[in-house]
N, C-alpha and C. Protein backbone atom coordinates (compact mmCIF):
# COMPACT_ATOMS: atom_id res chain seq x y z
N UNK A 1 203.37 -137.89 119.98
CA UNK A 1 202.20 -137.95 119.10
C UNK A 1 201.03 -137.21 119.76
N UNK A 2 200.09 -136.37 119.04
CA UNK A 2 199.53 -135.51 119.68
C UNK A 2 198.30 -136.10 119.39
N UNK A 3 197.07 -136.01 120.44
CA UNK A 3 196.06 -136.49 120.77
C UNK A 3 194.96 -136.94 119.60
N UNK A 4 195.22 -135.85 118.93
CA UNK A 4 194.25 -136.40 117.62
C UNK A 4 194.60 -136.90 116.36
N UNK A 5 195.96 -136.85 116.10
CA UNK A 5 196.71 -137.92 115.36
C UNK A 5 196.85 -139.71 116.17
N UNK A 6 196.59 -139.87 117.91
CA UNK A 6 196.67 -140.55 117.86
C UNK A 6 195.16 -141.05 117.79
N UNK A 7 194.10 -140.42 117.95
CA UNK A 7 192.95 -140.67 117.74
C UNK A 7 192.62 -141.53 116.26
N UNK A 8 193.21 -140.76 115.08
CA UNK A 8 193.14 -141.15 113.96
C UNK A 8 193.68 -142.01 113.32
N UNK A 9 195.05 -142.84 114.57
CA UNK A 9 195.25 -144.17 114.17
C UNK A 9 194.40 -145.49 114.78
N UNK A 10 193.99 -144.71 115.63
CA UNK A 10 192.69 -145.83 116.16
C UNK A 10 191.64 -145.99 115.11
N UNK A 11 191.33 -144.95 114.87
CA UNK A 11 190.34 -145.13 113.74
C UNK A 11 190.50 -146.09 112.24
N UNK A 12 191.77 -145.49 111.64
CA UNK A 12 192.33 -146.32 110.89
C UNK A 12 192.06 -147.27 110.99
N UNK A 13 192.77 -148.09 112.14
CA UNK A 13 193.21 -149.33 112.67
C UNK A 13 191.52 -150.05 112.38
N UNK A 14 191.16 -149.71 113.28
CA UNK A 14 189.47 -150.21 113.61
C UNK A 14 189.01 -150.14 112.08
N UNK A 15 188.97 -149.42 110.76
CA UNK A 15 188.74 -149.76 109.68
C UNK A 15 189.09 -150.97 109.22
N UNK A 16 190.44 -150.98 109.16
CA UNK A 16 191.39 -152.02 108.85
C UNK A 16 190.78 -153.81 109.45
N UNK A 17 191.16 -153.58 110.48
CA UNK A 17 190.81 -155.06 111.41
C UNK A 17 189.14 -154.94 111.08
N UNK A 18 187.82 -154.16 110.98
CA UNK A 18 186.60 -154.33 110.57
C UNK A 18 186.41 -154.86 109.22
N UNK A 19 187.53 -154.20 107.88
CA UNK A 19 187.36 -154.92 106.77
C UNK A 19 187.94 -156.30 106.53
N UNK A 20 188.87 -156.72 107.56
CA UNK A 20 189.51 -157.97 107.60
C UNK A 20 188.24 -159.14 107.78
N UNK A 21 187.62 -158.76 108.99
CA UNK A 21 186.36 -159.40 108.89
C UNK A 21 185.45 -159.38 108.24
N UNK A 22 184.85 -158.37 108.57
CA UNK A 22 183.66 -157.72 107.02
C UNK A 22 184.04 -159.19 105.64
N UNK A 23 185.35 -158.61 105.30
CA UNK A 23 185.46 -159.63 103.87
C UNK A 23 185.04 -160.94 104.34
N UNK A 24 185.52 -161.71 105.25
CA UNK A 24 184.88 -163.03 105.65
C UNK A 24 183.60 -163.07 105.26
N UNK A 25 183.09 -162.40 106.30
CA UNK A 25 181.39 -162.35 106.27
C UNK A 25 180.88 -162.03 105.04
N UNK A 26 181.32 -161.72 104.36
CA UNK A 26 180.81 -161.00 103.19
C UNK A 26 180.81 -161.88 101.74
N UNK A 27 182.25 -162.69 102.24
CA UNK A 27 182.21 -163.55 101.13
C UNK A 27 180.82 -165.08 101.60
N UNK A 28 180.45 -164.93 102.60
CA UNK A 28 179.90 -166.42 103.48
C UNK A 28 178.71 -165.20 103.05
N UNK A 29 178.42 -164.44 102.18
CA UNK A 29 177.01 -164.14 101.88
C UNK A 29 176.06 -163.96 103.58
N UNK A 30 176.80 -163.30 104.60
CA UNK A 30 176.08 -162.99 106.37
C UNK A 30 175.56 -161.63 106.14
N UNK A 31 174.43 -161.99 106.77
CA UNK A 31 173.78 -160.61 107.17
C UNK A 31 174.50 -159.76 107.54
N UNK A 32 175.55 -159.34 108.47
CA UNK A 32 176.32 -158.48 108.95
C UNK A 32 177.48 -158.66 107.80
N UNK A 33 177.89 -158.24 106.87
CA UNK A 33 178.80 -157.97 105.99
C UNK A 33 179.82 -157.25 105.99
N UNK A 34 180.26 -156.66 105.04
CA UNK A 34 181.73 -155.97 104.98
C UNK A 34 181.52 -154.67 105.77
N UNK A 35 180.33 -153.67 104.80
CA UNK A 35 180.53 -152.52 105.46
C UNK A 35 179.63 -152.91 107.19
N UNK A 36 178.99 -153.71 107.07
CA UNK A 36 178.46 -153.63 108.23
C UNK A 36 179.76 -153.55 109.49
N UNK A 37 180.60 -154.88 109.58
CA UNK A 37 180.94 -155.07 110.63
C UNK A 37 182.40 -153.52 110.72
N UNK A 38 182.67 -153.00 109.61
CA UNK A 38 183.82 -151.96 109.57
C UNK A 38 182.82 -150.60 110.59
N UNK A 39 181.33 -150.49 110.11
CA UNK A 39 180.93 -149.10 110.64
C UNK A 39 180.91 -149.61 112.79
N UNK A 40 180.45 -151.09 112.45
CA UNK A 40 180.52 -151.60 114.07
C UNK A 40 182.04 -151.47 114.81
N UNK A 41 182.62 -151.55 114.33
CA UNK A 41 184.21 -151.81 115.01
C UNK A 41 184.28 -150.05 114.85
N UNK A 42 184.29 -149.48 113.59
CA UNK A 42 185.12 -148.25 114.13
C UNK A 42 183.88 -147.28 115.12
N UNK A 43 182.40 -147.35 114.84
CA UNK A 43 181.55 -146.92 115.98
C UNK A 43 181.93 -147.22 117.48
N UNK A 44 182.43 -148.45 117.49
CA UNK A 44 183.05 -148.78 118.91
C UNK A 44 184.30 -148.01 119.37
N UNK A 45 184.97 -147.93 118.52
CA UNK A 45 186.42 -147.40 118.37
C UNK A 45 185.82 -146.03 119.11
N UNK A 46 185.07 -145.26 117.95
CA UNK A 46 184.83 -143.97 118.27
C UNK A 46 184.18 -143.34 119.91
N UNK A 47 183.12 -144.68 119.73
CA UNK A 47 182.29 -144.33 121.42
C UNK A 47 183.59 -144.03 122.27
N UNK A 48 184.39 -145.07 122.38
CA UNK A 48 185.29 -145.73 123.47
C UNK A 48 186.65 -144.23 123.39
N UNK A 49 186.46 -143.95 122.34
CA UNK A 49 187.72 -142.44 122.59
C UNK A 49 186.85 -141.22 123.31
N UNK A 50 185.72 -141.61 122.95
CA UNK A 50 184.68 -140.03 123.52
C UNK A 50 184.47 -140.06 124.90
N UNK A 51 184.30 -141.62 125.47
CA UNK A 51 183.95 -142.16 126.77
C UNK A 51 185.63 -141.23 127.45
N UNK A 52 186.77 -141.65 126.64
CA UNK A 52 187.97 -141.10 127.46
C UNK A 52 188.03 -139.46 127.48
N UNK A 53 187.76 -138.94 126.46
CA UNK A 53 187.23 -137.62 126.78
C UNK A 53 186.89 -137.21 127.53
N UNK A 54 185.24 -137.71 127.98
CA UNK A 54 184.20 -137.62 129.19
C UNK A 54 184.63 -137.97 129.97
N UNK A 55 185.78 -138.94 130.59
CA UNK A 55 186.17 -138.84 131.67
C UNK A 55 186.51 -138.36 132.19
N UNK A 56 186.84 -137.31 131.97
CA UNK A 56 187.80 -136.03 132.91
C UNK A 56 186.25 -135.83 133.39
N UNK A 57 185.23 -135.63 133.30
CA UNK A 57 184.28 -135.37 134.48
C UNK A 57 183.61 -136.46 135.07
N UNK A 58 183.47 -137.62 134.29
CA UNK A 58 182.34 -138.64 134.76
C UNK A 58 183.03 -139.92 134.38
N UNK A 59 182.29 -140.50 134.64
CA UNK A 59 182.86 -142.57 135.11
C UNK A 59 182.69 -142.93 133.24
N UNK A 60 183.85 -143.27 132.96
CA UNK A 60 184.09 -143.80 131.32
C UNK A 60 183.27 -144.82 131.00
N UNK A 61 182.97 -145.58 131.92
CA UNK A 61 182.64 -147.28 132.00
C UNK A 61 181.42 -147.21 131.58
N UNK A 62 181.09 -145.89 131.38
CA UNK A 62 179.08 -146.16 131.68
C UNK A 62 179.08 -145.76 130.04
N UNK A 63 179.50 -144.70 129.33
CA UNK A 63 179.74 -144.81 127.71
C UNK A 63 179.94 -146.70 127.25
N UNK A 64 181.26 -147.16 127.97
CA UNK A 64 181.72 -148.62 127.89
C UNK A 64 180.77 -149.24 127.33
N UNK A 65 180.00 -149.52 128.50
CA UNK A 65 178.67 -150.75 128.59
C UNK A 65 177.40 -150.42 127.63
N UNK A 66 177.25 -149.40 127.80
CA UNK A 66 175.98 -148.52 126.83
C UNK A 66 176.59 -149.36 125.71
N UNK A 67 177.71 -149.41 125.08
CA UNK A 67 178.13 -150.29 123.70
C UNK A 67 177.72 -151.29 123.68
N UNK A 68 178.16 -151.78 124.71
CA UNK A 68 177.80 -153.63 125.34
C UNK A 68 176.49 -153.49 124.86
N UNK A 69 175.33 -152.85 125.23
CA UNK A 69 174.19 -152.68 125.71
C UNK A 69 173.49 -152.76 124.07
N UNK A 70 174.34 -151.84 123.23
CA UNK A 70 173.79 -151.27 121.93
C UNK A 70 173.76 -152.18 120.80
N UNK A 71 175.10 -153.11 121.20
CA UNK A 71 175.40 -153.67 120.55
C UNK A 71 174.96 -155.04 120.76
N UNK A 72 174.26 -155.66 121.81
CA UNK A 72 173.15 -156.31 122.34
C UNK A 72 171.90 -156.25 121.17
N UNK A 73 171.63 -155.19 120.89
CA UNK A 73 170.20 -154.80 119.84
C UNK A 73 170.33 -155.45 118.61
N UNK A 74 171.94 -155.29 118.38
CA UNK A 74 172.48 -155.19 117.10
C UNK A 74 172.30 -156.62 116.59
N UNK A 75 173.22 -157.50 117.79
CA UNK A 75 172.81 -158.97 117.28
C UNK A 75 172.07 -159.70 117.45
N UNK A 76 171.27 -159.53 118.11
CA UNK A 76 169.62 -159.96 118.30
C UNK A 76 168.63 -160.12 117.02
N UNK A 77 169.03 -158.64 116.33
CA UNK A 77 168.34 -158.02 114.80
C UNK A 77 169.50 -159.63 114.12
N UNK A 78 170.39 -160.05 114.38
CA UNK A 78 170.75 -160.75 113.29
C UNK A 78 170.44 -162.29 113.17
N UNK A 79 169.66 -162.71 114.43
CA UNK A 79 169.34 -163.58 114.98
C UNK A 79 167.76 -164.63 114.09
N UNK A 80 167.68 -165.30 113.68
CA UNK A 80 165.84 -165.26 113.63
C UNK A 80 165.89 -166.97 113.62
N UNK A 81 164.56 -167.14 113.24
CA UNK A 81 164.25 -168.73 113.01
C UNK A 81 163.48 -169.41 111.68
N UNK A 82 164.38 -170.61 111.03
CA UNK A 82 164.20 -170.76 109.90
C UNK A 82 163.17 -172.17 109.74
N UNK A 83 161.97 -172.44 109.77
CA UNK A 83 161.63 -173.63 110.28
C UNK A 83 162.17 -174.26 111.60
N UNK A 84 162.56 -175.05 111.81
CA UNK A 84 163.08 -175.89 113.41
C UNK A 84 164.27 -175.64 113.82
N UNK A 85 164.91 -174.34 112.80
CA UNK A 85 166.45 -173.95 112.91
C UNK A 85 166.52 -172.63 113.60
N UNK A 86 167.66 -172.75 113.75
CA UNK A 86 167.93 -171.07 114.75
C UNK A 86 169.20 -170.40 113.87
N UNK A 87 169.15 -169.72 113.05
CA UNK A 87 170.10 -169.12 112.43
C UNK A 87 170.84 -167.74 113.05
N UNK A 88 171.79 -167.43 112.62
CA UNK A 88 172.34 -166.12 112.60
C UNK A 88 173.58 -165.94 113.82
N UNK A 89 173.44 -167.14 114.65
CA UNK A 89 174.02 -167.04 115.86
C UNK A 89 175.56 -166.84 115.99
N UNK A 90 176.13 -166.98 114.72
CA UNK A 90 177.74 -166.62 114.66
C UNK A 90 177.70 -165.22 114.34
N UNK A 91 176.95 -164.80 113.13
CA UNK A 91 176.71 -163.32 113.16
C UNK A 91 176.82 -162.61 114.30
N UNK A 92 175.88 -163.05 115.16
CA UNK A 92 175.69 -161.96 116.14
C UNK A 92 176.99 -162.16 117.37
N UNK A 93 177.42 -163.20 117.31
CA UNK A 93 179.04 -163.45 118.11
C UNK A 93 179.92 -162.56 117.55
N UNK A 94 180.07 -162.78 116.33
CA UNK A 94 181.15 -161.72 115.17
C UNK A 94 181.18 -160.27 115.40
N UNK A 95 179.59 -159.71 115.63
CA UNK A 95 179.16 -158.57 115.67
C UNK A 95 179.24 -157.90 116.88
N UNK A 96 179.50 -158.85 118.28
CA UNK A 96 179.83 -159.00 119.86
C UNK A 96 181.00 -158.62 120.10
N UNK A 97 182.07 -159.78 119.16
CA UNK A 97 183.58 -159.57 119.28
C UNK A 97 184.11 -158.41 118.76
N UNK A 98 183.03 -157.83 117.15
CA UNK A 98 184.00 -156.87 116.75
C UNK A 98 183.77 -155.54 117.61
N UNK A 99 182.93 -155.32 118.29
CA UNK A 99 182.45 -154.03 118.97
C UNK A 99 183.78 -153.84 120.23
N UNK A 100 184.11 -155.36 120.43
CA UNK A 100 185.00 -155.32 122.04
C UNK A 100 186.26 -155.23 121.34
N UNK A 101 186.73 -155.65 120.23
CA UNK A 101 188.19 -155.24 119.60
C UNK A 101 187.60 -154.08 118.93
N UNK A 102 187.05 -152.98 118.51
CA UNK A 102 187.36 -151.58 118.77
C UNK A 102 187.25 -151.05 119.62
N UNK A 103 186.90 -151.45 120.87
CA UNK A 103 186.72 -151.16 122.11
C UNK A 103 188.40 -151.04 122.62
N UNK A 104 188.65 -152.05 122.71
CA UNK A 104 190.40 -152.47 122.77
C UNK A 104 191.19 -151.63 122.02
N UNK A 105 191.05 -151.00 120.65
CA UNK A 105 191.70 -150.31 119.72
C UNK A 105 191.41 -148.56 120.39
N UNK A 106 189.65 -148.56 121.22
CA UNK A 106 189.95 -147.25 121.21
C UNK A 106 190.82 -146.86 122.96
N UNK A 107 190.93 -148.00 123.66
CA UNK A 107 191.73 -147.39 124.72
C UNK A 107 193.34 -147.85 124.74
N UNK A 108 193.49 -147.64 123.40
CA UNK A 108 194.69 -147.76 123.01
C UNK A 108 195.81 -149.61 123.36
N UNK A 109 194.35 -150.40 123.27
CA UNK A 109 195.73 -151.71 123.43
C UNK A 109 195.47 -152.21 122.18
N UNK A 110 196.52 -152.08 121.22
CA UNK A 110 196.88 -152.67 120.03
C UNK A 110 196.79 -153.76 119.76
N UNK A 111 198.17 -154.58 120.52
CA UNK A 111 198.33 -155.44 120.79
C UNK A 111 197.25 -156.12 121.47
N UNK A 112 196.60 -156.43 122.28
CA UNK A 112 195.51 -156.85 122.05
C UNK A 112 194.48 -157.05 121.68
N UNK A 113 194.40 -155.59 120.85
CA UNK A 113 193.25 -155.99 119.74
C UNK A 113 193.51 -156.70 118.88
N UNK A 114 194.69 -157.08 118.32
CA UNK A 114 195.60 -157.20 116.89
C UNK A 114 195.21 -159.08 117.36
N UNK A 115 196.06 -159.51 118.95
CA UNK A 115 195.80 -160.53 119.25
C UNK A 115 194.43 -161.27 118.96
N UNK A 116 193.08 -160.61 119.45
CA UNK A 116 191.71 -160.90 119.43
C UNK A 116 191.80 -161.18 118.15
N UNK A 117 191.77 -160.27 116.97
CA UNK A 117 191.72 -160.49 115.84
C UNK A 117 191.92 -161.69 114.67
N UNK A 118 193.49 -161.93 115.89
CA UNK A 118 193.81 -163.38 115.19
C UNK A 118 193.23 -164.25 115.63
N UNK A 119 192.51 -164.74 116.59
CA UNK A 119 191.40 -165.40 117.08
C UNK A 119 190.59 -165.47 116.83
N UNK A 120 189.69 -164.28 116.33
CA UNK A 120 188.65 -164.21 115.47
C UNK A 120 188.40 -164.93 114.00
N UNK A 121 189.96 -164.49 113.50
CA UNK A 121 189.84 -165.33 112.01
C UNK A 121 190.47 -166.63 111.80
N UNK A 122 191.14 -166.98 112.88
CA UNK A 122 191.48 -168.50 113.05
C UNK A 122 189.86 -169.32 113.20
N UNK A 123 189.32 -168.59 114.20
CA UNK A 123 187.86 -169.12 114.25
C UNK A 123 187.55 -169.47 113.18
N UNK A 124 186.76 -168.03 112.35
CA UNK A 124 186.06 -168.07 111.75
C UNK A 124 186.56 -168.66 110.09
N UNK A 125 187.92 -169.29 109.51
CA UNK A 125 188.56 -169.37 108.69
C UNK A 125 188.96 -171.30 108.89
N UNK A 126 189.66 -171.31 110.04
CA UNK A 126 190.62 -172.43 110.45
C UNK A 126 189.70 -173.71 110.84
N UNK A 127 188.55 -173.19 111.84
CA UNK A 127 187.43 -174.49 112.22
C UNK A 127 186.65 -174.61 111.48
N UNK A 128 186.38 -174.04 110.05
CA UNK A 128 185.62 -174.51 109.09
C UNK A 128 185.15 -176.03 109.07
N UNK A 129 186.48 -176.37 108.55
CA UNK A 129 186.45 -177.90 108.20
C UNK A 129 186.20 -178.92 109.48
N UNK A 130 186.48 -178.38 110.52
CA UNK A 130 186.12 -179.21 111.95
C UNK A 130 184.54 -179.34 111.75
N UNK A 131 183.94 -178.11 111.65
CA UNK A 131 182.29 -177.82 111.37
C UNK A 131 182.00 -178.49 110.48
N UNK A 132 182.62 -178.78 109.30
CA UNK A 132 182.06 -179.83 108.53
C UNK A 132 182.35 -180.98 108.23
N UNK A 133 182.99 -181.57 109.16
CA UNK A 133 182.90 -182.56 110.07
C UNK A 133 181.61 -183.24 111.13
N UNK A 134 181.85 -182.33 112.14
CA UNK A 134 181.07 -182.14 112.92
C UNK A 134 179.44 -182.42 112.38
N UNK A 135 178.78 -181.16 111.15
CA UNK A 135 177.76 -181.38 110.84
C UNK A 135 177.14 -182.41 109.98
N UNK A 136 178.30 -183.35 109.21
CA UNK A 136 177.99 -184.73 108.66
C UNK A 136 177.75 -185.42 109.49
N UNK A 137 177.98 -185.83 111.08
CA UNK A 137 177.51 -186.53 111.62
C UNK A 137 176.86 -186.18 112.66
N UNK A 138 176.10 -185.01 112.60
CA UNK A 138 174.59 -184.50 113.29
C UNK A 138 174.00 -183.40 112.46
N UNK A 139 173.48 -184.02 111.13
CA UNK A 139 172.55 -183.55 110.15
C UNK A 139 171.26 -183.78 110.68
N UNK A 140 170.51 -182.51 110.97
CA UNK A 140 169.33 -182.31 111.91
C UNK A 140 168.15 -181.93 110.49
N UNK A 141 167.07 -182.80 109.99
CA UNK A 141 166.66 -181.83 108.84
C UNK A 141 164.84 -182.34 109.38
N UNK A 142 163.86 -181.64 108.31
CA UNK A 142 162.37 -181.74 109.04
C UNK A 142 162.04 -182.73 107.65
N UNK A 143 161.21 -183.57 107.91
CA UNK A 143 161.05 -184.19 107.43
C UNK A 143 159.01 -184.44 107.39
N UNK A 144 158.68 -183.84 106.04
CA UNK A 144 156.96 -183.89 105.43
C UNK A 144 156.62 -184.72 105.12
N UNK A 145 155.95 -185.62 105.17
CA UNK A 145 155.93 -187.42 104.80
C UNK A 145 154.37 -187.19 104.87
N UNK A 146 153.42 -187.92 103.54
CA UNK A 146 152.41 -188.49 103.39
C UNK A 146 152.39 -189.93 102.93
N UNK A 147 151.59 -190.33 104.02
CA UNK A 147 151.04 -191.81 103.94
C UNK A 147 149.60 -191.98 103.69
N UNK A 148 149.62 -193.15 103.08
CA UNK A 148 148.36 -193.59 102.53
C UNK A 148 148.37 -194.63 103.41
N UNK A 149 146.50 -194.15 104.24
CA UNK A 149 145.84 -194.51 105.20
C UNK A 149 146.19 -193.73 106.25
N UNK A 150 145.97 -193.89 107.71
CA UNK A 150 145.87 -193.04 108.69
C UNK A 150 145.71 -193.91 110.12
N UNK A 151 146.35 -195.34 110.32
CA UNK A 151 146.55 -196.03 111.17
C UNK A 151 147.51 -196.11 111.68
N UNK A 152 147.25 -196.35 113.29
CA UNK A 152 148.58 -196.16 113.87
C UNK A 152 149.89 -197.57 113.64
N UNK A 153 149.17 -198.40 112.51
CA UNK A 153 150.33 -198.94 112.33
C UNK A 153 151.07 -199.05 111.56
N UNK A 154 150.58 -197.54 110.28
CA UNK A 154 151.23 -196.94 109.61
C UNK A 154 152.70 -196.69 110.47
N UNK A 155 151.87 -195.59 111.34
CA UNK A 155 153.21 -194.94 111.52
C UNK A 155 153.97 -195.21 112.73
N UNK A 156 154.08 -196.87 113.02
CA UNK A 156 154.76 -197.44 113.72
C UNK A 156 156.12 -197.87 112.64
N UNK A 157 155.47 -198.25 111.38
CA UNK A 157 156.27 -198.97 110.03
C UNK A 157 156.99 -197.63 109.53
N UNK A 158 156.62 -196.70 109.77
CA UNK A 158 157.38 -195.41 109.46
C UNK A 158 158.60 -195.08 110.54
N UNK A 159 158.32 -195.09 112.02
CA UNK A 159 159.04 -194.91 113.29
C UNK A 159 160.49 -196.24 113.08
N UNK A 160 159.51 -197.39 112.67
CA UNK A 160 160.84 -198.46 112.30
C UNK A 160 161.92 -198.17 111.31
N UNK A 161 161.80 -197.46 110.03
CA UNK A 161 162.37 -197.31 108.96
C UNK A 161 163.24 -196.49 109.66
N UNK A 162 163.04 -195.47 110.48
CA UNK A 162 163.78 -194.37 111.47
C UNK A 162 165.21 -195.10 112.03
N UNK A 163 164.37 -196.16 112.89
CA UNK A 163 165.45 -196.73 113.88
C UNK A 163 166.69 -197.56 112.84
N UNK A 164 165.76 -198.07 111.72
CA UNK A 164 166.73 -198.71 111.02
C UNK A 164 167.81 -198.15 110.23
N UNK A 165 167.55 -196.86 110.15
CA UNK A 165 168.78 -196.54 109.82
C UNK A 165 169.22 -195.50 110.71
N UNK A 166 169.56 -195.87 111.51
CA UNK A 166 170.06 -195.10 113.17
C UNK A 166 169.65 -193.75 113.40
N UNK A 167 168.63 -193.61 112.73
CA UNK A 167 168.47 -191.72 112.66
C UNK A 167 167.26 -191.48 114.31
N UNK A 168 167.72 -190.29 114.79
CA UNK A 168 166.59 -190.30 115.65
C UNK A 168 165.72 -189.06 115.68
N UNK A 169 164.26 -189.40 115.31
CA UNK A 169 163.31 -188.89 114.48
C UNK A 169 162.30 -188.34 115.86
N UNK A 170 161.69 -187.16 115.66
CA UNK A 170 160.43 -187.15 116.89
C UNK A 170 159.44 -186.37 116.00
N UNK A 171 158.45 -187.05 116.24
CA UNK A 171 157.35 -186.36 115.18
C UNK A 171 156.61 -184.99 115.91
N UNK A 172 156.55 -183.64 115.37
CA UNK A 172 156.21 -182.66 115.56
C UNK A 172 154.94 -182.04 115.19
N UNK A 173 154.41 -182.75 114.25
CA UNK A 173 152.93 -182.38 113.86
C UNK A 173 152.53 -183.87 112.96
N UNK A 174 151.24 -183.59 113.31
CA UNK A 174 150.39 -184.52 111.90
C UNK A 174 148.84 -184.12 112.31
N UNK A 175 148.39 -184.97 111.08
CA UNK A 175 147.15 -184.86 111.10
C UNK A 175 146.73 -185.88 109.85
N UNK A 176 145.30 -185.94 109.11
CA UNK A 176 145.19 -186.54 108.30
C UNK A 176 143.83 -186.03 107.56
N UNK A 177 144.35 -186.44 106.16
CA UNK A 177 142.83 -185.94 105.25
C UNK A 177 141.91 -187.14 105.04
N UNK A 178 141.68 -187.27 104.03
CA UNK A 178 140.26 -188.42 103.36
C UNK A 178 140.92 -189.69 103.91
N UNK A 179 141.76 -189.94 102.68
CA UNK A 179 142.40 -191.24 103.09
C UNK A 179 143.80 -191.17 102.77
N UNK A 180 144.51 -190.27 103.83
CA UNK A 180 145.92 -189.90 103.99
C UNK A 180 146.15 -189.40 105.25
N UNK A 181 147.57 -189.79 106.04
CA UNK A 181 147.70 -189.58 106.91
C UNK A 181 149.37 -188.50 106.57
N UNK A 182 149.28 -187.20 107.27
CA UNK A 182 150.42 -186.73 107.13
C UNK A 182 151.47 -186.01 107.86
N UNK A 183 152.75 -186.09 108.17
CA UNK A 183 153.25 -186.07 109.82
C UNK A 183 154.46 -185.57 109.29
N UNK A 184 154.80 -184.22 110.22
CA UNK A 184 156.23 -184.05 110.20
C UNK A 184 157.01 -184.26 110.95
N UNK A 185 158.09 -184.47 110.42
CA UNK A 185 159.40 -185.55 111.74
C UNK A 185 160.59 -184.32 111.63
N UNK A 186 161.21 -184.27 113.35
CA UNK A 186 162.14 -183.48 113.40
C UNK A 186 163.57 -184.78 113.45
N UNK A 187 164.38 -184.78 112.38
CA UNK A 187 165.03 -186.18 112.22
C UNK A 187 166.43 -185.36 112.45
N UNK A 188 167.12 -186.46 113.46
CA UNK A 188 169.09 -185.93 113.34
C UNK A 188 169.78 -187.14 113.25
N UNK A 189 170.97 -186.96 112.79
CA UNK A 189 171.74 -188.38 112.11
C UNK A 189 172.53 -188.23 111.41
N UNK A 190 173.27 -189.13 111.27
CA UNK A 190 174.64 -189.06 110.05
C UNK A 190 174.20 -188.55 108.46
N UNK A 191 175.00 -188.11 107.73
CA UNK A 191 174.23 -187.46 106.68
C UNK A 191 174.20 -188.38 105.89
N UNK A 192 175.16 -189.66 105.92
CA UNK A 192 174.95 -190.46 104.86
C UNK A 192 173.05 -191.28 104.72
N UNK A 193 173.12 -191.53 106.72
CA UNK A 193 171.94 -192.26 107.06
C UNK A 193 170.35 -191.55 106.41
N UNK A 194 170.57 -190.02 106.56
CA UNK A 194 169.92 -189.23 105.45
C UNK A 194 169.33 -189.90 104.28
N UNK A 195 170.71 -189.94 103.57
CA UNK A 195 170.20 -190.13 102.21
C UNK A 195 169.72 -191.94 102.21
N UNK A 196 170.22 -192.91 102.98
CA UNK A 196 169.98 -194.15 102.92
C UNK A 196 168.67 -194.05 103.28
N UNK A 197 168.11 -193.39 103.96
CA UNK A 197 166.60 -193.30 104.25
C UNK A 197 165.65 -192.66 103.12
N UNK A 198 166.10 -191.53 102.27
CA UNK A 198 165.55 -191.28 101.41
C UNK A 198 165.25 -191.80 100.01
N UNK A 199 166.37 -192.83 99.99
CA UNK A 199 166.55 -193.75 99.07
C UNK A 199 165.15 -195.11 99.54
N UNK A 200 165.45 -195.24 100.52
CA UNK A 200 164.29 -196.00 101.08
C UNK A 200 162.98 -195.32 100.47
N UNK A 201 162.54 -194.36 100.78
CA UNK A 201 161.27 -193.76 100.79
C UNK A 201 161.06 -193.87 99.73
N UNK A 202 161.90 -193.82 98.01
CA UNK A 202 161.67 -193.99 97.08
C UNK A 202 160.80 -195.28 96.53
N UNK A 203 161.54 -196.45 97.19
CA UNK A 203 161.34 -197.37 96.64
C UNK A 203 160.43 -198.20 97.29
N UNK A 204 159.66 -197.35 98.70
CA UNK A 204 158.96 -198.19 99.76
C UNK A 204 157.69 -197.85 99.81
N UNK A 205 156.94 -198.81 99.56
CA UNK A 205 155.04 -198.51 99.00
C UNK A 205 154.28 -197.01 100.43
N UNK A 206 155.10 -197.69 101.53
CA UNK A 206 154.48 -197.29 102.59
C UNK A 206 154.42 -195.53 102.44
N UNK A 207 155.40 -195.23 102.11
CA UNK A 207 155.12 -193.15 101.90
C UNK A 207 155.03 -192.92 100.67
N UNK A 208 153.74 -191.88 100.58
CA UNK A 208 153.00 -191.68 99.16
C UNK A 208 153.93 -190.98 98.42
N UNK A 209 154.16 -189.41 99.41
CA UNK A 209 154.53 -188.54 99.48
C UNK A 209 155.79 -188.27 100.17
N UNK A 210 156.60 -187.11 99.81
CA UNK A 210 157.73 -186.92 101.21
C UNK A 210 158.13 -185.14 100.40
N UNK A 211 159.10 -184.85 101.59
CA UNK A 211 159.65 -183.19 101.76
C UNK A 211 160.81 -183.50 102.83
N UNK A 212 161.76 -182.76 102.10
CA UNK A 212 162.59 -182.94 103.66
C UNK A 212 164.21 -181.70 103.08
């Protein structure tokens, strides 16, 4: 097989295994999407055949890492913060892994890219349901609460309603107007305990108001 036919099954390939993912992401509505993660994997692909090129005069490794490096930028940009949340952080893992399996595809190990791959979508496919698991019983949400009056033994009777239904709450801001006191709580807990608390708030004189 001659050098640039085998070039052009790397490329292929790195399409292929990029739209395998891509579709994931794409259907989960992620910033890094279909065409995104296909131009990342076969860009990697491509650096990583040019780096072997350039080696016949100079050290390959330093093209290598420059990827590492580039692709550093890449998921950072996919990264941000949503209120008290930190989003994007599988994105930018996805966007990590796919750069190093065309990396793998362009110095020709197949088989281990092919391997990574299945790891990737066992991940990202198979632990779903573990995750939602997992996040029913550490539902982290912010919680806007106005009370009428502005004593601290308001919001001792507020801190209790917390404990009583096992949630553990830390208040992050407040302040108060005329005759209202109003405080946001960073609350985590079972998701049912959630709603047993919100059900509370309905029917309990003590919060005027609520957001969560």
């Amino acid at each position: 097989m001659n050098t640039i036919t085998e070039d052009l099954i790397k490329l292929v390939l790195a399409l292929i295994f990029g739209a395998i993912i891509g579709t994931e992401r794409e259907y989960k509505t992620k910033a890094a999407g279909f065409r995104t993660v296909i131009l990342i994997m076969v860009g990697s692909t491509l650096f990583t055949i040019i780096s072997g090129i350039f080696g016949k005069n100079t050290d390959p490794t330093r093209i290598a890492s420059n990827i590492v490096t580039g692709i550093g930028f890449i998921g950072a940009g996919a990264i941000f913060k949503e209120g008290n949340f930190v989003k994007g952080l599988t994105t930018a893992a996805v966007i990590w892994i796919s750069a190093a399996i065309g990396m793998s595809i362009g110095i020709g190990q197949y088989e281990f890219a092919f391997l990574s791959l299945c790891i990737v979508m066992s991940v990202l496919l198979g632990f779903s349901w573990f995750q939602n698991i997992i996040d029913k019983t550490n539902v982290s949400k912010a919680y806007k609460i106005t009370l009428i009056g502005h004593t601290l033994e308001k919001q001792n009777e507020l801190d209790s309603l917390f404990s009583k239904y096992k949630l553990n709450a830390k208040c992050i801001n407040r302040g108060k107007r005329t005759s209202e006191m109003y405080l946001t709580y960073s609350v985590r807990g079972r998701e049912k305990h959630h709603d047993e608390l919100v059900q509370e708030f309905y029917s309990n004189g003590l919060v005027d108001s609520f957001e969560c």
